[in-house]
C-alpha atoms as a PDB file:
ATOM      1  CA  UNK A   1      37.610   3.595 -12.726  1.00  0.00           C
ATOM      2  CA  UNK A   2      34.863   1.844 -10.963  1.00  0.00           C
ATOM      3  CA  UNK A   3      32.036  -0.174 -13.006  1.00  0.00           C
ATOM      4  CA  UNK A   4      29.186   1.972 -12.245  1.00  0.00           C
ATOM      5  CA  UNK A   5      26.674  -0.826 -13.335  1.00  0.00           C
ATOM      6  CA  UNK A   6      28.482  -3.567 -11.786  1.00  0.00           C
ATOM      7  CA  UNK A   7      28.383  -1.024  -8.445  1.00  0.00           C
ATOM      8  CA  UNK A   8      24.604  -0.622  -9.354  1.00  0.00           C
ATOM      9  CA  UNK A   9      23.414  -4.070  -9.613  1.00  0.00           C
ATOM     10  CA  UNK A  10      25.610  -4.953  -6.016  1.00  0.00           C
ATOM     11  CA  UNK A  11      23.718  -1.664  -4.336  1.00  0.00           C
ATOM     12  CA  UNK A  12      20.238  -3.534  -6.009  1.00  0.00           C
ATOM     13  CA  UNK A  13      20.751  -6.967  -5.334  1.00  0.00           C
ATOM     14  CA  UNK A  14      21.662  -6.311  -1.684  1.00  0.00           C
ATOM     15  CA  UNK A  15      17.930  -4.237  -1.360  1.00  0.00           C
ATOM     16  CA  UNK A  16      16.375  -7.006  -2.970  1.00  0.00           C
ATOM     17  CA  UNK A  17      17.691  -9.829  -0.329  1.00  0.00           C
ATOM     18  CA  UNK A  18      16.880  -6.984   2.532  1.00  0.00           C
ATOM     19  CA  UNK A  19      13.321  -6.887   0.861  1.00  0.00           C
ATOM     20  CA  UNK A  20      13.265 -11.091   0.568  1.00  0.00           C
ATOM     21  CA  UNK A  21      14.729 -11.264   4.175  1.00  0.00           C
ATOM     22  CA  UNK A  22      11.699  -8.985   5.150  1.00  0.00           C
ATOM     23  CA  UNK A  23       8.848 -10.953   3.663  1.00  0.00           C
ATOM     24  CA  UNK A  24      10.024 -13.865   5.494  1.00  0.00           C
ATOM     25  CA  UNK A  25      10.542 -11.857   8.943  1.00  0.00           C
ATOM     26  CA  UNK A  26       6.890 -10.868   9.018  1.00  0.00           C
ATOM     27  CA  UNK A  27       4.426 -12.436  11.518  1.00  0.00           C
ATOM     28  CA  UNK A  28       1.822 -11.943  13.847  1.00  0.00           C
ATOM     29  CA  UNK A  29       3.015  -8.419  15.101  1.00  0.00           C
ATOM     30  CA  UNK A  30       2.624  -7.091  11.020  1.00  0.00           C
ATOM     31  CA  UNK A  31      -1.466  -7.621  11.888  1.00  0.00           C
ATOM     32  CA  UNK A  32      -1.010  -6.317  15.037  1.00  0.00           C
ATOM     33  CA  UNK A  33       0.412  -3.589  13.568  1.00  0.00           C
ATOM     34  CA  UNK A  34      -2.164  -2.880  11.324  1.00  0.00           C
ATOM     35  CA  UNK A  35      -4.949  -3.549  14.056  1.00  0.00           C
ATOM     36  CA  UNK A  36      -3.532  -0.853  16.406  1.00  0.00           C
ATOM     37  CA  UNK A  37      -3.638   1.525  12.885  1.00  0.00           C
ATOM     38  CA  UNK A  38      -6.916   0.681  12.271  1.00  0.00           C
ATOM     39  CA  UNK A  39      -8.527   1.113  15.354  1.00  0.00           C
ATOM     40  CA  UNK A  40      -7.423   4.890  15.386  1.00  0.00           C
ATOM     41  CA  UNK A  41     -10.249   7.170  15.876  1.00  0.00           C
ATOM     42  CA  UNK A  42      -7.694   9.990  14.948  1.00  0.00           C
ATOM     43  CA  UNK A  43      -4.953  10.240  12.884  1.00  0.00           C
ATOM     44  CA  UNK A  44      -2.028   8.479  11.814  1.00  0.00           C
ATOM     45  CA  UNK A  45       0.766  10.145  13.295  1.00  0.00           C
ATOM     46  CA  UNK A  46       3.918   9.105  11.683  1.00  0.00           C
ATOM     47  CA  UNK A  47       7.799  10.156  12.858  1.00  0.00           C
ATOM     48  CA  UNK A  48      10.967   9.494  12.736  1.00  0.00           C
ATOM     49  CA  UNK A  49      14.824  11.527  12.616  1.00  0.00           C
ATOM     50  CA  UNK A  50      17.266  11.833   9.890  1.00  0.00           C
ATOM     51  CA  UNK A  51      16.796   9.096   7.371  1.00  0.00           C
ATOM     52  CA  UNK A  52      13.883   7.442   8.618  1.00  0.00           C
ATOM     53  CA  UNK A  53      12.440  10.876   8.987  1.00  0.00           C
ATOM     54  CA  UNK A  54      13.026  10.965   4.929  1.00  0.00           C
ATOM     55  CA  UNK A  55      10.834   7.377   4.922  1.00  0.00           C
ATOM     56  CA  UNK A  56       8.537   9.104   7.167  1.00  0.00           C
ATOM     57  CA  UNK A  57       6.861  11.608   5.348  1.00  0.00           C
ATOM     58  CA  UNK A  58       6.526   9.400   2.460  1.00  0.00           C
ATOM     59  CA  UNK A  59       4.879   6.708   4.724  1.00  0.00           C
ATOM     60  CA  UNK A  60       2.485   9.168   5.844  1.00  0.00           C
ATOM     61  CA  UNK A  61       1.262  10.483   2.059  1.00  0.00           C
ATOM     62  CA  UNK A  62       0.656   7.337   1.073  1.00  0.00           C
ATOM     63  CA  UNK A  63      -1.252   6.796   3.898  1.00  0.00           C
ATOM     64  CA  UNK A  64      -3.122   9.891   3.425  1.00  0.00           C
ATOM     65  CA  UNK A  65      -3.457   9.142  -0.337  1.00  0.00           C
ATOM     66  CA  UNK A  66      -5.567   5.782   0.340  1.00  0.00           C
ATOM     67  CA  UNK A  67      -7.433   6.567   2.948  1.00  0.00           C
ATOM     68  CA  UNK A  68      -5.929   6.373   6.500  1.00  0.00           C
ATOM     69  CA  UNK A  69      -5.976  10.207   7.296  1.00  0.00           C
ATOM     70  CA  UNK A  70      -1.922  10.698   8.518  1.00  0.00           C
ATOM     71  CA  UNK A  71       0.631  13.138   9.378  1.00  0.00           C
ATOM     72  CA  UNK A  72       4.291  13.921   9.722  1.00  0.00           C
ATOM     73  CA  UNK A  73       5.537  15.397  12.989  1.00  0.00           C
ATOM     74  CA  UNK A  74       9.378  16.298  13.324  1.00  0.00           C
ATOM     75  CA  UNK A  75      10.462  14.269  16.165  1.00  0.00           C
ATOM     76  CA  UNK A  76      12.875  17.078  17.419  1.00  0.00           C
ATOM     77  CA  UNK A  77       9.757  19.723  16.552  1.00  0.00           C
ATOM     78  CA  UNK A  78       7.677  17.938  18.719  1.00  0.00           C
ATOM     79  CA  UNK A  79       9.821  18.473  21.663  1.00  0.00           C
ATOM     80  CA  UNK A  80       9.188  22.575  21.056  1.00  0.00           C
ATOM     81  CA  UNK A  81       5.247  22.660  20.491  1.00  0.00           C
ATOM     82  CA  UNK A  82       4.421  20.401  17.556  1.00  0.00           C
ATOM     83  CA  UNK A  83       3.370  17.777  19.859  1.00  0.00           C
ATOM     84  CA  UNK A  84      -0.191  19.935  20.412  1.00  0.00           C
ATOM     85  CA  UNK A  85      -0.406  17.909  17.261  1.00  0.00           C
ATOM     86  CA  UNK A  86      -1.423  14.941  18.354  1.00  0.00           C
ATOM     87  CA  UNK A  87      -4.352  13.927  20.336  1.00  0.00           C
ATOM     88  CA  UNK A  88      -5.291  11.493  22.371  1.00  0.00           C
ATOM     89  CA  UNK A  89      -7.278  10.006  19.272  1.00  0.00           C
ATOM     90  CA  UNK A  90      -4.226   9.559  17.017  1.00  0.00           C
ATOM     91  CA  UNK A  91      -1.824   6.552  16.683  1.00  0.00           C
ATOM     92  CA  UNK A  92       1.492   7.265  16.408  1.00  0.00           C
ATOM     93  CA  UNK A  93       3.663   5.312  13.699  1.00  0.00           C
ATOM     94  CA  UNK A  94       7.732   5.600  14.468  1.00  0.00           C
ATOM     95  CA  UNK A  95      10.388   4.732  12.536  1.00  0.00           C
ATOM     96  CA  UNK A  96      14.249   4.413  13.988  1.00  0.00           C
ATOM     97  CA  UNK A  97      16.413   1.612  13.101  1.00  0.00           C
ATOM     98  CA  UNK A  98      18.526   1.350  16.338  1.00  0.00           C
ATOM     99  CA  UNK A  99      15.165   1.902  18.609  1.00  0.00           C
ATOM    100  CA  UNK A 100      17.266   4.063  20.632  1.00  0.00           C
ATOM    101  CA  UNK A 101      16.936   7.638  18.841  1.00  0.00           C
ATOM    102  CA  UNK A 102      17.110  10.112  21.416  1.00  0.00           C
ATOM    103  CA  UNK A 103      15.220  12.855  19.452  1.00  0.00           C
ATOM    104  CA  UNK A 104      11.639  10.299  19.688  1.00  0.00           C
ATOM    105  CA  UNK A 105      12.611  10.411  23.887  1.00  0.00           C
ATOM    106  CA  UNK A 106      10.154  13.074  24.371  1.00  0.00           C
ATOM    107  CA  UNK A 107       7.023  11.963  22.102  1.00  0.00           C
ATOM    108  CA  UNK A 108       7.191   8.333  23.623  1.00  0.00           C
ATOM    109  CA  UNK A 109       6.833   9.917  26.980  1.00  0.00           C
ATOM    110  CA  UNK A 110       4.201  12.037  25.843  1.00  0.00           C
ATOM    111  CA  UNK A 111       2.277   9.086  24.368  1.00  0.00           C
ATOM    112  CA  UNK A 112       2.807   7.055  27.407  1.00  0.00           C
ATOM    113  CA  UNK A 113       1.119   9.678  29.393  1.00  0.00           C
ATOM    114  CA  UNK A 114      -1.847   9.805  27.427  1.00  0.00           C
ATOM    115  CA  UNK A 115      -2.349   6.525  26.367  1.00  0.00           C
ATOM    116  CA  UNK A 116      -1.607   7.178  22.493  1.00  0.00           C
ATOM    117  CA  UNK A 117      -0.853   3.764  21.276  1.00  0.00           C
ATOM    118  CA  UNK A 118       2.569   3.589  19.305  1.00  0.00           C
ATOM    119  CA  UNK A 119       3.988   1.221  16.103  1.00  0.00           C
ATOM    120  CA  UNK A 120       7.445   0.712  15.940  1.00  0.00           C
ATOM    121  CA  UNK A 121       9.242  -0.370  12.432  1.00  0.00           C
ATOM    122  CA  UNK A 122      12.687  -1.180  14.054  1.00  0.00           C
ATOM    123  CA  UNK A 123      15.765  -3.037  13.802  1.00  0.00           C
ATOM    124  CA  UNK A 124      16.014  -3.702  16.951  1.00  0.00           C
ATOM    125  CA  UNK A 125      13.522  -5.863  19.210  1.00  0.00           C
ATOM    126  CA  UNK A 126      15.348  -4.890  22.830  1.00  0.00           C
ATOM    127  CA  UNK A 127      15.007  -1.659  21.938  1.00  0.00           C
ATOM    128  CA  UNK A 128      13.566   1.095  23.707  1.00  0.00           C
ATOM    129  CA  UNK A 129      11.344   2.390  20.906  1.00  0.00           C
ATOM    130  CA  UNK A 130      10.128  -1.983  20.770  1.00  0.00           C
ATOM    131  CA  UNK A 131       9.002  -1.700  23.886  1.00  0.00           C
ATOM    132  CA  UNK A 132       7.322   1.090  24.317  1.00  0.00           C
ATOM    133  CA  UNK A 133       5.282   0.105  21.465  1.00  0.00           C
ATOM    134  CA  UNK A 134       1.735  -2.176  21.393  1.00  0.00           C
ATOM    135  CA  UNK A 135       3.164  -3.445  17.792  1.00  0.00           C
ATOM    136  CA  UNK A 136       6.651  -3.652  16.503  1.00  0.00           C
ATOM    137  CA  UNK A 137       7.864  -4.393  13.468  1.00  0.00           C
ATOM    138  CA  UNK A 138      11.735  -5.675  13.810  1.00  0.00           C
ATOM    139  CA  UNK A 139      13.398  -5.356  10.321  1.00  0.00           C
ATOM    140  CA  UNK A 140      15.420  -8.414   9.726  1.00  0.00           C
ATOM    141  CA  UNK A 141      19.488  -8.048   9.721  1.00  0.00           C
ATOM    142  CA  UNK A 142      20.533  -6.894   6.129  1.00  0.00           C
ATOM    143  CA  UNK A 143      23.685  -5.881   5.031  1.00  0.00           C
ATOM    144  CA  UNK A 144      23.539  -2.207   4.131  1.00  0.00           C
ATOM    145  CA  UNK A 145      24.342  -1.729   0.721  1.00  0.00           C
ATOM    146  CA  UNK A 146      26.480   0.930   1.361  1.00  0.00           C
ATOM    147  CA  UNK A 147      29.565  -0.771   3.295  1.00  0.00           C
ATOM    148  CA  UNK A 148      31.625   1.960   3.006  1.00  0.00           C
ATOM    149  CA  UNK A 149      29.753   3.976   5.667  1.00  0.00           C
ATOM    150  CA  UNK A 150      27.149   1.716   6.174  1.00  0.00           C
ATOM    151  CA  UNK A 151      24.733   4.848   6.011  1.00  0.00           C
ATOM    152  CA  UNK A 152      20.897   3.893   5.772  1.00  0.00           C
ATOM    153  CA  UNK A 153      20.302   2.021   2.702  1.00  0.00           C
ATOM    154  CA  UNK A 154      19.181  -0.948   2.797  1.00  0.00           C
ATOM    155  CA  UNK A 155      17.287  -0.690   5.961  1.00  0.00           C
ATOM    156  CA  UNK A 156      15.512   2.212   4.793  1.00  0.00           C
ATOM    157  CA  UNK A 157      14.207   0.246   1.768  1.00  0.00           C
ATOM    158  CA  UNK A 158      12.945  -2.420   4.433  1.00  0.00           C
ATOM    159  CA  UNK A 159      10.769   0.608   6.132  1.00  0.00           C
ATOM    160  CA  UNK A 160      10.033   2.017   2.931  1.00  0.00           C
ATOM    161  CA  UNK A 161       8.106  -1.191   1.482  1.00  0.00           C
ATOM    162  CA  UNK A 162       6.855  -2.601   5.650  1.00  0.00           C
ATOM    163  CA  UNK A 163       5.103   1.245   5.653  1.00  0.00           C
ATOM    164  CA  UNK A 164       3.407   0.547   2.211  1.00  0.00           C
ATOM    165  CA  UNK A 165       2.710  -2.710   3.301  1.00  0.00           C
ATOM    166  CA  UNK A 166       0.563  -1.620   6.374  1.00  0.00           C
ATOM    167  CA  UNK A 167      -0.988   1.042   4.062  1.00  0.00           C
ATOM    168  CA  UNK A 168      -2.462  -1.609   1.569  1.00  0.00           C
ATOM    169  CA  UNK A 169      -2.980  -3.574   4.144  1.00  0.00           C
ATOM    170  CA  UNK A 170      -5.194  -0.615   5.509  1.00  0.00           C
ATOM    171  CA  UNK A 171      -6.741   0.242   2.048  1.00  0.00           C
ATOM    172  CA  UNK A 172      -8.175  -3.173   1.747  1.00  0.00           C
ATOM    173  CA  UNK A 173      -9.544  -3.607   5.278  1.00  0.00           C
ATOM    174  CA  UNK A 174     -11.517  -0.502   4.693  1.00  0.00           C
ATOM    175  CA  UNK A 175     -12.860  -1.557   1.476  1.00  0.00           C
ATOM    176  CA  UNK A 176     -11.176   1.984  -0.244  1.00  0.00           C
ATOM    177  CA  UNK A 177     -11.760   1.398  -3.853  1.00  0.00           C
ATOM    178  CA  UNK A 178     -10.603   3.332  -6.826  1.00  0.00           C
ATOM    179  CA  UNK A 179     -13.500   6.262  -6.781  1.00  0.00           C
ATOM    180  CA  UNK A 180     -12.120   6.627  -3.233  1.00  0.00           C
ATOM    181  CA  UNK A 181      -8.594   6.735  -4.469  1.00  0.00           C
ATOM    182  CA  UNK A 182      -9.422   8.840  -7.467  1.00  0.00           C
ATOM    183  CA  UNK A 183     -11.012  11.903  -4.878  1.00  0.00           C
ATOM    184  CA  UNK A 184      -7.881  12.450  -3.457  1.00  0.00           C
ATOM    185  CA  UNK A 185      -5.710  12.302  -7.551  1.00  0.00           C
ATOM    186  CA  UNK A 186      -7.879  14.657  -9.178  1.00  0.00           C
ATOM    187  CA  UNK A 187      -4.529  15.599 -11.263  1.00  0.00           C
ATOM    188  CA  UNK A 188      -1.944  14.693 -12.999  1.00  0.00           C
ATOM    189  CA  UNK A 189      -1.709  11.316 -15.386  1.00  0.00           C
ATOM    190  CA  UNK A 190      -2.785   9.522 -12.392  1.00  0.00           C
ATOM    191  CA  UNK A 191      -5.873  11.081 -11.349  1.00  0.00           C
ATOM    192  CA  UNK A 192      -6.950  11.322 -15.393  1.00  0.00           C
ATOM    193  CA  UNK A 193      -6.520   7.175 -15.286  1.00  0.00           C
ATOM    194  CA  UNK A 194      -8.814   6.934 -12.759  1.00  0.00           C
ATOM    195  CA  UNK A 195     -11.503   8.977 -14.316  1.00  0.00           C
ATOM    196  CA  UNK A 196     -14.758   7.752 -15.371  1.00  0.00           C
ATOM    197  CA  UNK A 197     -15.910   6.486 -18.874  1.00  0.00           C
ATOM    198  CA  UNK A 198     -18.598   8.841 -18.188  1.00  0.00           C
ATOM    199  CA  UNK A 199     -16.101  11.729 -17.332  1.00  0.00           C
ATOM    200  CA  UNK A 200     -14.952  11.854 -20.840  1.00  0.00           C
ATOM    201  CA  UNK A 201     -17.419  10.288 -23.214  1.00  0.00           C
ATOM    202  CA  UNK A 202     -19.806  12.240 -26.120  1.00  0.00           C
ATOM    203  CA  UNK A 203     -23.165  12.247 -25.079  1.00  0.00           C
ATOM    204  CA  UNK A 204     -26.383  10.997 -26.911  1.00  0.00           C
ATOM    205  CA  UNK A 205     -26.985  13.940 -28.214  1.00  0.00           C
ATOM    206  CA  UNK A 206     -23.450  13.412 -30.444  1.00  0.00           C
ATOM    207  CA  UNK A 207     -23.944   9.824 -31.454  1.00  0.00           C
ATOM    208  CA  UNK A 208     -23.319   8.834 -35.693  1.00  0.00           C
ATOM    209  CA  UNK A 209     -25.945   6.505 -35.242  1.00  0.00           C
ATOM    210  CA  UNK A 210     -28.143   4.357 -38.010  1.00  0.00           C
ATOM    211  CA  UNK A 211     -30.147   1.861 -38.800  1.00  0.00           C
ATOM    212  CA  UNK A 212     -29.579  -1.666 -40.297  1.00  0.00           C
ATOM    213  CA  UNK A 213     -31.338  -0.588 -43.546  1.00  0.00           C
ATOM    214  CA  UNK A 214     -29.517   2.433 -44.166  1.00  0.00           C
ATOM    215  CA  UNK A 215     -27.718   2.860 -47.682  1.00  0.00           C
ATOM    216  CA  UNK A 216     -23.448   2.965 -47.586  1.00  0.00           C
ATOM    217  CA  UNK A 217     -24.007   6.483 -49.278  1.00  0.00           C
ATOM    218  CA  UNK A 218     -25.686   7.835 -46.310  1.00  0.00           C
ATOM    219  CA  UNK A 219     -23.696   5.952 -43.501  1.00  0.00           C
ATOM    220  CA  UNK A 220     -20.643   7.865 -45.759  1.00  0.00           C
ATOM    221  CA  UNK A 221     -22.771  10.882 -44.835  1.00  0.00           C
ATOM    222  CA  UNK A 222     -23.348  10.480 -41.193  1.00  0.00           C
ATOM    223  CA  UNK A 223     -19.758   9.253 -40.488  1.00  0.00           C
ATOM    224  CA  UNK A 224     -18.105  12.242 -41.737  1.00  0.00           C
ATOM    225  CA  UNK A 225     -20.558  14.840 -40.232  1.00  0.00           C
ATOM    226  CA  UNK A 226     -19.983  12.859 -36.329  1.00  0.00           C
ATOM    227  CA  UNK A 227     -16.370  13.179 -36.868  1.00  0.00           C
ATOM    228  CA  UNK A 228     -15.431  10.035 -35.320  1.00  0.00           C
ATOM    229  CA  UNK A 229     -14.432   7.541 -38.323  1.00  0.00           C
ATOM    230  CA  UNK A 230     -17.294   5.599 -37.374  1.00  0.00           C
ATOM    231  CA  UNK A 231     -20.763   4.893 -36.812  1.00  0.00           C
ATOM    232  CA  UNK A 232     -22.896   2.485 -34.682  1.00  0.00           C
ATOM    233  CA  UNK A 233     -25.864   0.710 -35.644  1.00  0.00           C
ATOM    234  CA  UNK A 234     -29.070   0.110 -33.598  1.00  0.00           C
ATOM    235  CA  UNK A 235     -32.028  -2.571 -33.746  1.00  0.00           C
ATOM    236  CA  UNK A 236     -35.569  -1.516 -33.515  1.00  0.00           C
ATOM    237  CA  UNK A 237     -35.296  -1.618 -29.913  1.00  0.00           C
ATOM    238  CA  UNK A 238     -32.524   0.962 -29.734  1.00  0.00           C
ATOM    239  CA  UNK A 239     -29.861  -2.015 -29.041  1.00  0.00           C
ATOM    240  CA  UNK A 240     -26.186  -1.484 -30.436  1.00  0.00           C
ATOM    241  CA  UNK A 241     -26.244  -4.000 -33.177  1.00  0.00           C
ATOM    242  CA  UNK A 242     -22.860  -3.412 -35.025  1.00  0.00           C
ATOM    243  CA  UNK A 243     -20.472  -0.711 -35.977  1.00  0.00           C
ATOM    244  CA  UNK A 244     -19.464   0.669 -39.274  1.00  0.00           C
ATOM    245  CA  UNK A 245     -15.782   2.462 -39.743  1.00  0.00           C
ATOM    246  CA  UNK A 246     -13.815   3.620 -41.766  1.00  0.00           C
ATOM    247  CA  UNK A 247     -12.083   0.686 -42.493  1.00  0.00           C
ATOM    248  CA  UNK A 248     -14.936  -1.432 -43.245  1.00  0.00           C
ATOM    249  CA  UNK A 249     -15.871   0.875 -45.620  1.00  0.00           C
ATOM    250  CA  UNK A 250     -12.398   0.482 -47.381  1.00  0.00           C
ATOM    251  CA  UNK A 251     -12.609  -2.922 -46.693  1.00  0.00           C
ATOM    252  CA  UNK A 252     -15.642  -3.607 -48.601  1.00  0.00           C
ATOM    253  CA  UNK A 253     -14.840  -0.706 -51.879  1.00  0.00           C
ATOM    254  CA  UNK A 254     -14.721  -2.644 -55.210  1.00  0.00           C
ATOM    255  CA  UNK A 255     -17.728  -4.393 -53.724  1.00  0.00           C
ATOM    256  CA  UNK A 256     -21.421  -3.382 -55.288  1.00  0.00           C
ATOM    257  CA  UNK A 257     -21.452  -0.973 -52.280  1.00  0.00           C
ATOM    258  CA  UNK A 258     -24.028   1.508 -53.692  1.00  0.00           C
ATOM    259  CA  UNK A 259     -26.825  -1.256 -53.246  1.00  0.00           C
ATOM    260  CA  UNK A 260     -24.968  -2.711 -49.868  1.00  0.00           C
ATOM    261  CA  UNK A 261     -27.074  -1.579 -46.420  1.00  0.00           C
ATOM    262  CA  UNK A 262     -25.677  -0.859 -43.424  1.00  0.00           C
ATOM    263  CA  UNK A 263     -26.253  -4.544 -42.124  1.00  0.00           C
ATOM    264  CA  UNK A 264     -23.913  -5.822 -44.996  1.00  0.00           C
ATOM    265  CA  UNK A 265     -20.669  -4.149 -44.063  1.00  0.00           C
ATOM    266  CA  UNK A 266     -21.197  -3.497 -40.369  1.00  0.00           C
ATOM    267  CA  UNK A 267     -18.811  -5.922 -37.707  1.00  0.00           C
ATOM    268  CA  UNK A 268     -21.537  -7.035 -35.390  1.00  0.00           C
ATOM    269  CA  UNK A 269     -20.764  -7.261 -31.969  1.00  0.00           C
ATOM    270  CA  UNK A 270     -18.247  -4.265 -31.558  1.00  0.00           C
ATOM    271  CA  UNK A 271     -16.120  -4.058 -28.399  1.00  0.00           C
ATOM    272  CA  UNK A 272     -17.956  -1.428 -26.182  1.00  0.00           C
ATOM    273  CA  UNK A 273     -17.468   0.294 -22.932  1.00  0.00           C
ATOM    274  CA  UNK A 274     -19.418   0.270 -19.594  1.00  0.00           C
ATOM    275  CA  UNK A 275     -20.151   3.506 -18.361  1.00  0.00           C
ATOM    276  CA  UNK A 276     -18.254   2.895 -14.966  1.00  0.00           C
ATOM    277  CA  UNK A 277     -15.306   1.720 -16.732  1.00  0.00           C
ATOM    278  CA  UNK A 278     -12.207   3.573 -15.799  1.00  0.00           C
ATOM    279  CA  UNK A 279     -10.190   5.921 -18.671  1.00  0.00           C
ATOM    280  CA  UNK A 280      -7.146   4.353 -17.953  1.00  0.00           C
ATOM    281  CA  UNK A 281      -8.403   0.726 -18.656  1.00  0.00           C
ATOM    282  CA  UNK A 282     -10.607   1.717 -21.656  1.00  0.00           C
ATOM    283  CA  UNK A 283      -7.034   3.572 -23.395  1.00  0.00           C
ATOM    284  CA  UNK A 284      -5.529   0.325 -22.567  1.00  0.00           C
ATOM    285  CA  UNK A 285      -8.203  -1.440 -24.204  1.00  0.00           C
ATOM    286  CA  UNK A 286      -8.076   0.634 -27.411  1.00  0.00           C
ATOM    287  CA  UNK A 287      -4.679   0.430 -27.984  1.00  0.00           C
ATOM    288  CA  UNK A 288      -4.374  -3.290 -27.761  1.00  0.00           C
ATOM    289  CA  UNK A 289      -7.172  -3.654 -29.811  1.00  0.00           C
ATOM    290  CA  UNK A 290      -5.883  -0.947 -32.324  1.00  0.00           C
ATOM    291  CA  UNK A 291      -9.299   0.677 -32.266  1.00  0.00           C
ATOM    292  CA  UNK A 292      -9.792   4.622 -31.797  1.00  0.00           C
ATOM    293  CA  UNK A 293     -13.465   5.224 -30.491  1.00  0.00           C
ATOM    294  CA  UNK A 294     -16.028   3.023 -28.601  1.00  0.00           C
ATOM    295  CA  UNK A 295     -19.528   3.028 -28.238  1.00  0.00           C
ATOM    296  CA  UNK A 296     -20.551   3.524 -24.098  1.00  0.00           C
ATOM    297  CA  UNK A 297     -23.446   0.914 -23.756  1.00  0.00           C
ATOM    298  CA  UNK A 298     -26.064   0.517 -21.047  1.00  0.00           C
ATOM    299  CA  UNK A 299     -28.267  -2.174 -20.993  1.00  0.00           C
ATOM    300  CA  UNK A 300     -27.201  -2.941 -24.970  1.00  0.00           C
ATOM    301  CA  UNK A 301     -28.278   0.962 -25.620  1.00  0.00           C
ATOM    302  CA  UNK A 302     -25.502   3.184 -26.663  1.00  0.00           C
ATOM    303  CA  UNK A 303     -25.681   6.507 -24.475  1.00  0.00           C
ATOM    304  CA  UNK A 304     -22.066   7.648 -25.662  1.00  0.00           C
ATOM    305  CA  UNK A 305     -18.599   7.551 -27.601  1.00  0.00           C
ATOM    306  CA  UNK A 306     -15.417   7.687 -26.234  1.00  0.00           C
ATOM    307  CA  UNK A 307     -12.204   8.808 -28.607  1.00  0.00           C
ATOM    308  CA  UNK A 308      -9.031   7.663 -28.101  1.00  0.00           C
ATOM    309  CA  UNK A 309      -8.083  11.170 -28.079  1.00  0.00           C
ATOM    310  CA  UNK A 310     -10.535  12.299 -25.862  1.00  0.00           C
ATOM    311  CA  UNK A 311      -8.348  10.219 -23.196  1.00  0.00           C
ATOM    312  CA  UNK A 312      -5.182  11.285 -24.771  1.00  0.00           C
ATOM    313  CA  UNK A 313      -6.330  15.749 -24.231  1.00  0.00           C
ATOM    314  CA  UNK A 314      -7.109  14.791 -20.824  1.00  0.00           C
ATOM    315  CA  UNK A 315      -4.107  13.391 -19.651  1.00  0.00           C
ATOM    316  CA  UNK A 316      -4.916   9.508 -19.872  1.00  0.00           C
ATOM    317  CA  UNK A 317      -1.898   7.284 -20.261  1.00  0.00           C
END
């Protein structure tokens, strides 16, 4: 019987040199590339057959996802309608590792006629599909990791990462930042990550808050009615000053705490959030710190709490 991890590492390591061989393949027709994409007034129109169709549609989403509007269109479909889909505005992205796929025949001559510029991502740089196109990217020779058959393998790991590649490469030219990103992942873990301190957070109204004087008896008092395990303390002017929880309050029994203040068992300078700060790095935060709430501070002010399971309800990982 075969060794299915020996098998697995071959299949891996043979990607991995396709992916190294790509890297150092790229040059001036990658920025081209993404010039041609960017320049689009329309759509990203994005298509290829069999395999590469499978790349295809996966190309386009993440296009879609970060900002470069895109679409799949069936090469073979296009021949029977679907090429009303595309205007004269759109780009058209196409994927075929010979260059030679006869199903793309029609949609390059209908691009050609209207002056729809084309990207290849291509094996081959004789091709017809190469030179039809104002920017073509030729995939470097790679063994495919399948030898048997020699079915799409390793190639299509080369388009997979050159069509996430122009994508990021698109994101950052347009300056699409994570609110952007976040508009589009309202759900799922993802689109709770990218939520907003502000999102999630208790409001004023909901703060344990006290005052450097106050006596351990009634921070006890205003700890357990906020629910929290903790309470902040504020300066005369309203600034966060320190935090009290219930660990410093175990901490600190044994200790003359019924004539202790506030001031004498808080930890000054508590780690706090910005209001801005995304849910996903402020979970991250907590759990490396091995803290559960923090106070939301703006200019030094506390205007909310965040839980650690008020991230953990909403989906926050």
């Amino acid at each position: 019987m075969a060794d299915h991890l020996e098998i697995a590492s071959e299949v891996i390591d043979l990607e991995i040199k396709g992916l190294e061989a790509l890297k150092n393949a790229l040059d001036s027709q990658f920025s081209n590339a993404v010039e041609a994409l960017r320049k689009a007034d329309g759509r990203i129109v994005v298509t290829g057959m069999g395999k590469s169709g499978h790349v295809a549609r996966k190309i386009a989403a993440t296009f879609s996802s970060t900002g470069s509007p895109a679409i799949f269109v069936h090469p073979g479909e296009a021949s029977h309608g679907d090429l009303g889909m595309i205007s004269g505005k759109d780009v058209i992205l196409a994927l075929s590792k010979s260059g030679e796929t006869n199903e793309l025949g029609d949609l390059m001559a209908f691009a050609a006629r209207f002056s729809i510029p084309i990207v290849a991502i291509t094996c081959q740089s004789g091709s017809t599909l190469s030179k039809a196109a104002a920017a073509a990217l030729v995939l470097p020779p790679a063994r495919e990791a399948c030898g048997e058959t020699r079915a799409p393998t390793t190639s299509t790991t080369m388009m997979m990462a050159a069509g996430d590649a122009l994508a990021i490469a698109l994101l950052r030219d347009r300056g699409f930042t994570a609110d952007d990103f976040h508009g589009f992942h309202p759900g799922g873990n993802l689109g709770a990550a990218l939520r907003r301190v502000t999102d999630l957070m208790h409001g004023p109204e909901k703060l344990p808050l006290t005052s450097p004087s106050t006596s351990v008896e009634a921070i006890v008092k205003i700890i357990s009615a906020g629910g929290f395990g903790c309470a902040g303390v504020v300066d005369q002017n309203g600034a966060l000053a320190g935090i009290i929880t219930d660990g410093d309050l175990r901490r600190h029994y044994g200790s003359n705490l019924a004539e202790m203040k506030a001031k004498d068992i808080m930890t000054t300078s508590p780690r706090t959030a910005p209001p801005e700060a995304l849910a996903g790095d402020i979970l991250a935060l907590m759990s490396r710190e091995k803290i559960t709430a923090l106070f939301v501070v703006k200019d030094k002010k506390p205007v909310g709490l965040v839980h650690v399971h008020d991230c953990l309800s909403t989906g926050v990982l």
